[in-house]
Protein backbone atom coordinates (compact mmCIF):
# COMPACT_ATOMS: atom_id res chain seq x y z
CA UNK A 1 5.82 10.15 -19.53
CA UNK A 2 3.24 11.27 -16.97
CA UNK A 3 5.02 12.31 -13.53
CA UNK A 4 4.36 10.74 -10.70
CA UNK A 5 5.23 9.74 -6.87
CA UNK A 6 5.80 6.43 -5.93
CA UNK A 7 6.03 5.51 -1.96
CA UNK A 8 8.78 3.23 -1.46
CA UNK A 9 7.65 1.06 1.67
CA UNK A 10 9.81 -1.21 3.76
CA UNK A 11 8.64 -4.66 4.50
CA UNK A 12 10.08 -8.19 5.70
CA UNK A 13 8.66 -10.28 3.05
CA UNK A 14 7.92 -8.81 -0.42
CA UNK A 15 5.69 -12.05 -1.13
CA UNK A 16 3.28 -11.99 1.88
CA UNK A 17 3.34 -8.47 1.61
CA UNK A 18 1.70 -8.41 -2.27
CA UNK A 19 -0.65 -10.76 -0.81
CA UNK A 20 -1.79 -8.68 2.10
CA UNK A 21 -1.86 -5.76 -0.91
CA UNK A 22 -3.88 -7.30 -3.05
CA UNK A 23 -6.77 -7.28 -0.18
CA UNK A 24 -6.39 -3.79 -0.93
CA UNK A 25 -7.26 -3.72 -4.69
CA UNK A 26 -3.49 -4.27 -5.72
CA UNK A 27 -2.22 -6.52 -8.47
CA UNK A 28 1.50 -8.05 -8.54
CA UNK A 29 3.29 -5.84 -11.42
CA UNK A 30 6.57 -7.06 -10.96
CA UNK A 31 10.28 -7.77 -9.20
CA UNK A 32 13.45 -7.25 -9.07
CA UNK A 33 16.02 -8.69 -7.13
CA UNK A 34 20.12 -8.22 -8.03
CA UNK A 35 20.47 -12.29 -7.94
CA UNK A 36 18.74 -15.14 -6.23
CA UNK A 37 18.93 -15.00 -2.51
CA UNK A 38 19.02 -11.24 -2.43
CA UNK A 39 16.42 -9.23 -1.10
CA UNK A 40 13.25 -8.23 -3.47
CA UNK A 41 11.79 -4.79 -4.83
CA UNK A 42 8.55 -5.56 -5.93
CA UNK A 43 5.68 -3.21 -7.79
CA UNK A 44 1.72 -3.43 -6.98
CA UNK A 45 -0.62 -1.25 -8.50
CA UNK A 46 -4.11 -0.27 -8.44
CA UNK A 47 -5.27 1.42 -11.38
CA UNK A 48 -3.14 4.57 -11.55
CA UNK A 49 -2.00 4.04 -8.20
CA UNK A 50 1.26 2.26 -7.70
CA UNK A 51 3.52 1.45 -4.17
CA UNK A 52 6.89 0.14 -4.31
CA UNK A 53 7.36 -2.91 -1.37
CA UNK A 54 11.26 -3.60 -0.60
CA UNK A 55 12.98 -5.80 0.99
CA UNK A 56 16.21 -3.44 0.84
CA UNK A 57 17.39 -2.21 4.42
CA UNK A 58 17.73 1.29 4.14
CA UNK A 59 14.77 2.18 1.03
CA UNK A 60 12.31 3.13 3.35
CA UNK A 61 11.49 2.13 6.93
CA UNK A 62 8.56 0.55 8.76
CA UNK A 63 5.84 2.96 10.58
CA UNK A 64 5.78 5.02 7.19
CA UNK A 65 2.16 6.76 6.56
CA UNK A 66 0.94 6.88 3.29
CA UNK A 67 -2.54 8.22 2.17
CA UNK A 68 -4.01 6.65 -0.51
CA UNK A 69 -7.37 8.29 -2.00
CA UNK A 70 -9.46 4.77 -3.42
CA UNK A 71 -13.39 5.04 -4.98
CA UNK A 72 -14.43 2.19 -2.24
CA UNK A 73 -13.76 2.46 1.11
CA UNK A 74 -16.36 0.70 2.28
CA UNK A 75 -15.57 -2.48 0.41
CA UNK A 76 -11.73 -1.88 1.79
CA UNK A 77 -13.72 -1.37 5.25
CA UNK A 78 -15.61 -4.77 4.56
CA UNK A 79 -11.98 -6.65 3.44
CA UNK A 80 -10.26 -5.77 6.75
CA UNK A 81 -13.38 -5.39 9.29
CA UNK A 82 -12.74 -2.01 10.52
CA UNK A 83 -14.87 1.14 10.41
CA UNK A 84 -15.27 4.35 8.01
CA UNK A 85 -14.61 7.64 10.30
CA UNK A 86 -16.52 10.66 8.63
CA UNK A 87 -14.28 13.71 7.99
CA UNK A 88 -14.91 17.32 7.01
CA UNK A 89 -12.62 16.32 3.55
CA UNK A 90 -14.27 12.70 3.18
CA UNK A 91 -14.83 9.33 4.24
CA UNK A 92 -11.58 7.38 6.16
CA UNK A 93 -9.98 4.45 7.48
CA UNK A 94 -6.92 2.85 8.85
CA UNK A 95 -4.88 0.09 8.66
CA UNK A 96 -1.35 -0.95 9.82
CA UNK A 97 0.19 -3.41 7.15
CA UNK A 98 1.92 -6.15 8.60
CA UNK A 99 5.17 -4.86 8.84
CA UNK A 100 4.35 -1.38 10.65
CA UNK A 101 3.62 0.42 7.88
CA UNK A 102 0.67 3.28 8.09
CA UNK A 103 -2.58 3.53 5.52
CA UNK A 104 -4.79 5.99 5.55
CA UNK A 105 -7.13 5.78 3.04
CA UNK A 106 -9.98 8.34 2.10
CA UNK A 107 -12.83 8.87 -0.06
CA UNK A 108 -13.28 12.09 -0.72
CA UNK A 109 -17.50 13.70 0.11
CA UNK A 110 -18.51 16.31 -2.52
């Protein structure tokens, strides 16, 4: 098993937060809920890049930052109509998913 780190995010809606994901590059991987009714924990992934989205009060909570380190900002740029900021380390942008939580994502320069 390769080790990893998985940021566990806190959201409102696992559904409409996938979709709002998967403007990012991420594809539905799966979900998990205890029994009907209860709230979700739901897996996207990009690549080798996966996030965890609950629903669970108390996994996580909203205004979280995660950096993520993607091969196209520009296309994420395009997807979400905001600019590229150049930085001594690379190329970046930010975005605030809809429930508060904080992306920064970067392309490293070489």
């Amino acid at each position: 098993m390769a080790e990893e780190v998985i940021p566990i995010l806190r959201v409102a809606d696992a559904a409409a937060a996938v979709r709002w994901y998967a403007r990012l590059g991420f594809e539905f991987g799966w979900e998990h809920r205890f029994e009907p009714g209860l709230p979700a924990f739901v897996e996207v992934h990009r690549g080798g890049v996966r996030l965890f989205l609950s629903e669970h009060t108390g996994d996580a909570r909203p205004d979280t930052l995660v950096y993520l380190r993607l091969n196209d900002v520009d296309a994420v740029a395009a997807a979400f109509g905001v600019s590229v900021e150049e930085a001594p380390w690379g190329r970046e942008l930010a975005l605030l998913d809809p429930d508060g939580n904080r992306l920064r994502i970067g392309e490293p320069t070489d």
